[in-house]
C-alpha atoms as a PDB file:
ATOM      1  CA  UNK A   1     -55.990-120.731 137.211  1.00  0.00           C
ATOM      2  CA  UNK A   2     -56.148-124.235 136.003  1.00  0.00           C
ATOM      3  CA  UNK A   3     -55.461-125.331 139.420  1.00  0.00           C
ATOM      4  CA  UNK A   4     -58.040-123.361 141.211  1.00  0.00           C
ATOM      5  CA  UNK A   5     -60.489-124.544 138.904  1.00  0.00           C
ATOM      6  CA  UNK A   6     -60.169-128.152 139.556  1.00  0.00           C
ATOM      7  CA  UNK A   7     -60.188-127.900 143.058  1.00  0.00           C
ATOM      8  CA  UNK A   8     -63.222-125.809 142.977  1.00  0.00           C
ATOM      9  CA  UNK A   9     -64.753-128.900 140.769  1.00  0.00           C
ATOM     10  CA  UNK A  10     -63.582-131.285 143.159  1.00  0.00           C
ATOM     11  CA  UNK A  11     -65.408-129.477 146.059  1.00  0.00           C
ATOM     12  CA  UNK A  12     -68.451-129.321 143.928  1.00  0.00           C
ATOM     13  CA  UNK A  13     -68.107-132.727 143.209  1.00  0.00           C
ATOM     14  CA  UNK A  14     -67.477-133.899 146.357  1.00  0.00           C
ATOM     15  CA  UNK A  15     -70.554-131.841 147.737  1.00  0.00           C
ATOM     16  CA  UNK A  16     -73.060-133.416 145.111  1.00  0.00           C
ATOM     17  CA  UNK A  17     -71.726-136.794 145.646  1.00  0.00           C
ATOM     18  CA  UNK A  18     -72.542-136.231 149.429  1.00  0.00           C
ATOM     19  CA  UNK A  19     -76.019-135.066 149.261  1.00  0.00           C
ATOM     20  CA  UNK A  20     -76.655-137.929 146.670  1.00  0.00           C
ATOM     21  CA  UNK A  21     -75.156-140.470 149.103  1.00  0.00           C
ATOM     22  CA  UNK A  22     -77.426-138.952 151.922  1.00  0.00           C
ATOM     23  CA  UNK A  23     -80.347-139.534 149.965  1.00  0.00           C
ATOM     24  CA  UNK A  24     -79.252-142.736 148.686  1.00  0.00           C
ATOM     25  CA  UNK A  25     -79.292-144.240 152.357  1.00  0.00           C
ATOM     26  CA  UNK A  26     -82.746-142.272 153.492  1.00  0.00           C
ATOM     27  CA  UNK A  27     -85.921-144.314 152.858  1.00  0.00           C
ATOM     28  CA  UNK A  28     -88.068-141.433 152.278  1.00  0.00           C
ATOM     29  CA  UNK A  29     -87.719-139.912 148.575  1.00  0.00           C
ATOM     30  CA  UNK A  30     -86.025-136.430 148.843  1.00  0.00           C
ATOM     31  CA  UNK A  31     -87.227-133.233 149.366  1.00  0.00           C
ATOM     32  CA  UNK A  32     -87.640-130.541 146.972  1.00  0.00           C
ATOM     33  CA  UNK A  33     -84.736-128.496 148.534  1.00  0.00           C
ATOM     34  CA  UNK A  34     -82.506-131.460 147.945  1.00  0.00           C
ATOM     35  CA  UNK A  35     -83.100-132.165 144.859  1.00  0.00           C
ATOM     36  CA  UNK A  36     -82.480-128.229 143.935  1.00  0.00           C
ATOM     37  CA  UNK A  37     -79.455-128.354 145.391  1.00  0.00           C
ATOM     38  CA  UNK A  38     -78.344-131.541 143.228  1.00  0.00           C
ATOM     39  CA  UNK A  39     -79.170-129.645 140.012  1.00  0.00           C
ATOM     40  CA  UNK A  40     -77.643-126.423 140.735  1.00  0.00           C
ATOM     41  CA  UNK A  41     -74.663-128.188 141.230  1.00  0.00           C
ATOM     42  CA  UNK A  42     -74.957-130.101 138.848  1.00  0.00           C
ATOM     43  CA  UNK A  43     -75.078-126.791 136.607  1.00  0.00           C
ATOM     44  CA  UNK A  44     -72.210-125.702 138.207  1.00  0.00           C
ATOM     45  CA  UNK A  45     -69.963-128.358 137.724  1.00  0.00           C
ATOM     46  CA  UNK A  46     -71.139-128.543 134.049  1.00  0.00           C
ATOM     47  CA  UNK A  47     -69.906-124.641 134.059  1.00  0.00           C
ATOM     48  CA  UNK A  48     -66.640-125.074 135.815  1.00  0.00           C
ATOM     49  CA  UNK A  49     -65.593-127.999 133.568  1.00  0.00           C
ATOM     50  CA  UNK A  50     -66.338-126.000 130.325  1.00  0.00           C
ATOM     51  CA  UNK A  51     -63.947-123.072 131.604  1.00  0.00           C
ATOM     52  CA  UNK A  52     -61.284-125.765 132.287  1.00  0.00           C
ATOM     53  CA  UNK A  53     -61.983-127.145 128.793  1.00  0.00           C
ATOM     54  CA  UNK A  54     -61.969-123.248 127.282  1.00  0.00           C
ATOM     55  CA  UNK A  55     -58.789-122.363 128.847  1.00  0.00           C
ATOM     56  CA  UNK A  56     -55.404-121.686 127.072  1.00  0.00           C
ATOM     57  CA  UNK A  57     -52.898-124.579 126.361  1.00  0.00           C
ATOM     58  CA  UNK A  58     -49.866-124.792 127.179  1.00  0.00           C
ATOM     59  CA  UNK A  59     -47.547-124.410 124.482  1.00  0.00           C
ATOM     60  CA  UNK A  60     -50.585-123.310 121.906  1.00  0.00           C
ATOM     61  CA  UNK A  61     -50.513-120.269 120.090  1.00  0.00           C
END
């Protein structure tokens, strides 16, 4: 589970970090679409790393 989870953050990540960089390199401030896009997920990367953070350790009782 752990595993899936990270690799769904890293393809969140990796999605916010392009749109960023894509607006970054535009000289025109970006559109209101584009910035929604940025916060949602930036909510869902917030979400995904608290279940990584809530799940079970290893070795914990």
């Amino acid at each position: 589970m752990q595993e899936d989870l990270e690799r769904l953050l890293s393809s969140l990540t990796d999605a916010q970090t392009q749109l960023i960089a894509t607006c970054a390199k535009s000289k025109a401030f970006p559109d209101n679409n584009t910035l929604q896009k940025i916060a949602t997920l930036e909510l869902n990367i917030a979400a995904v790393e608290t279940a990584i953070a809530n799940l079970p350790r290893k070795g914990a009782n």
